[in-house]
Protein backbone atom coordinates (compact mmCIF):
# COMPACT_ATOMS: atom_id res chain seq x y z
CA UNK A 1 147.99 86.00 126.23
CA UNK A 2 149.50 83.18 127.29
CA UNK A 3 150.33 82.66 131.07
CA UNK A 4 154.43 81.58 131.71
CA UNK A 5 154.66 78.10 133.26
CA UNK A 6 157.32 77.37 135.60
CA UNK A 7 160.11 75.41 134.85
CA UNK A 8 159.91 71.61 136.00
CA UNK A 9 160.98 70.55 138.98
CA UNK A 10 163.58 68.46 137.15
CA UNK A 11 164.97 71.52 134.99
CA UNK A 12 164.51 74.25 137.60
CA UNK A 13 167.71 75.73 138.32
CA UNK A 14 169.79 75.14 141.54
CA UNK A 15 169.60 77.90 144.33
CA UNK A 16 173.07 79.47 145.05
CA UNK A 17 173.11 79.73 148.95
CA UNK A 18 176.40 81.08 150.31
CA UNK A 19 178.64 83.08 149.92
CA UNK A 20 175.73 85.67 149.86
CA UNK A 21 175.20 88.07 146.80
CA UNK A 22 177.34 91.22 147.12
CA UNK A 23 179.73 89.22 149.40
CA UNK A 24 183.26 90.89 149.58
CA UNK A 25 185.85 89.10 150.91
CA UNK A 26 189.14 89.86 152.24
CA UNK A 27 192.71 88.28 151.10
CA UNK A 28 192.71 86.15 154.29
CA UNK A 29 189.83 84.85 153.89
CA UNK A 30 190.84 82.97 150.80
CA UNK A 31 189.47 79.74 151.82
CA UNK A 32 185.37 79.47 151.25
CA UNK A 33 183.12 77.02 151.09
CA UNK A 34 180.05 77.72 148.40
CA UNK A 35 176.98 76.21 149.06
CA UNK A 36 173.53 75.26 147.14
CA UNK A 37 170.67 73.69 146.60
CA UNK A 38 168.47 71.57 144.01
CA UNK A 39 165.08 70.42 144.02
CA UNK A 40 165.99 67.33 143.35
CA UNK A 41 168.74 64.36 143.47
CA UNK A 42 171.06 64.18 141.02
CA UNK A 43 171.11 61.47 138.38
CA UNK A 44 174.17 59.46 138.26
CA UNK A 45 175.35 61.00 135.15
CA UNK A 46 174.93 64.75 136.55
CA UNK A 47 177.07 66.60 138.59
CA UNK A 48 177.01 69.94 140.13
CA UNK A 49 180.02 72.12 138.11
CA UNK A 50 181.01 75.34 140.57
CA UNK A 51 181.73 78.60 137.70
CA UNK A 52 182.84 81.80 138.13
CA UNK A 53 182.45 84.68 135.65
CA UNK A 54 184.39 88.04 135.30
CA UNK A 55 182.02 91.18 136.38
CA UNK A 56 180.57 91.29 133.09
CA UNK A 57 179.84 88.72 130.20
CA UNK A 58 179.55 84.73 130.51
CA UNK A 59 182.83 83.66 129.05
CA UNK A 60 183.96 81.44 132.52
CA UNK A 61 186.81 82.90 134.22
CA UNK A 62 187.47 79.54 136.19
CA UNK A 63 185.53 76.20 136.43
CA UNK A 64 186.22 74.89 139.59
CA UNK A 65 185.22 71.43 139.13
CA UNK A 66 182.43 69.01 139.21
CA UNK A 67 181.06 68.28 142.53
CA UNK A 68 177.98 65.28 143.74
CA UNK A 69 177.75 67.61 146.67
CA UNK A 70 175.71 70.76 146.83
CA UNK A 71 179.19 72.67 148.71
CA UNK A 72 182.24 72.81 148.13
CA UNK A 73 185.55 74.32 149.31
CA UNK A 74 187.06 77.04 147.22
CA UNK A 75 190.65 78.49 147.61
CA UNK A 76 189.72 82.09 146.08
CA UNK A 77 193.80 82.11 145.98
CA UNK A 78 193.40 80.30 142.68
CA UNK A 79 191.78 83.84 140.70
CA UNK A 80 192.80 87.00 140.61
CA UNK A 81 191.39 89.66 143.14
CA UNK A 82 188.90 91.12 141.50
CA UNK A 83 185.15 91.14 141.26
CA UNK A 84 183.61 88.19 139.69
CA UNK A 85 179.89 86.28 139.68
CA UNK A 86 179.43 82.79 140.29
CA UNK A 87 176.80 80.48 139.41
CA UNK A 88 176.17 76.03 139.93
CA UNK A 89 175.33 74.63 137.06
CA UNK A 90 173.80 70.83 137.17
CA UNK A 91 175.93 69.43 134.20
CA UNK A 92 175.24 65.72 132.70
CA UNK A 93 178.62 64.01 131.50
CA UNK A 94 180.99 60.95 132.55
CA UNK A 95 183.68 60.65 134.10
CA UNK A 96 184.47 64.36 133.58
CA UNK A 97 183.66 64.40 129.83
CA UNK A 98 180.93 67.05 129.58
CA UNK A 99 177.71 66.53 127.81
CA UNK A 100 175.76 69.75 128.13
CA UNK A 101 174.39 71.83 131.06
CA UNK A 102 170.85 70.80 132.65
CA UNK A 103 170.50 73.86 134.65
CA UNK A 104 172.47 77.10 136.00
CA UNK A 105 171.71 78.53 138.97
CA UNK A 106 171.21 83.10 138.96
CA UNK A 107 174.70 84.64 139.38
CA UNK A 108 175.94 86.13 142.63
CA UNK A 109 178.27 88.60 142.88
CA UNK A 110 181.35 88.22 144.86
CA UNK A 111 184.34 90.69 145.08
CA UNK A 112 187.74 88.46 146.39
CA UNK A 113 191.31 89.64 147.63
CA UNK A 114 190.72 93.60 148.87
């Protein structure tokens, strides 16, 4: 029986910080900022890539852009209401031209727009 290492510090994946899991915000409160953190810096061809899935599967519902930040500001008005999970991923590429993820963070739930 082998025991299960874990991951390296370089490929663990980013902790999703806030909104908090379960988090169900109003219409008015379309405006949120989503924040993380990694255990380390990123590289200069990495970037943090905000996602949001529907409730179930992992086709993305919305990408909202690649970030050098661990936050950024959301305006929820952009998706449907509905309930949806979102995840950072740590994505290597240039000058938006993706090259394949490094890491994804858990998924939180999030219910937007009641």
């Amino acid at each position: 029986n082998t025991p299960t290492r874990p991951p390296a510090p370089d490929r663990a994946a980013p902790r999703p910080l806030a909104p908090a899991d379960g988090a169900d915000l109003a219409r008015n409160a379309a405006i949120q900022t989503f924040r993380w953190e990694w255990a380390r810096p990123l590289a200069a061809d990495e970037s943090y890539e905000l996602r949001f899935y529907g409730a179930t599967g992992d086709d993305f519902a919305a990408p909202f852009g690649w970030h050098k930040q661990s936050s950024a500001e959301v305006d929820l008005n952009n998706l449907p209401a509905g309930t949806y999970r979102w995840a950072v991923a740590v994505v290597r590429g240039v000058d938006g031209a993706w090259a394949g993820d490094v890491a994804e963070s858990e998924k939180l739930d999030l219910t937007w727009g009641r």
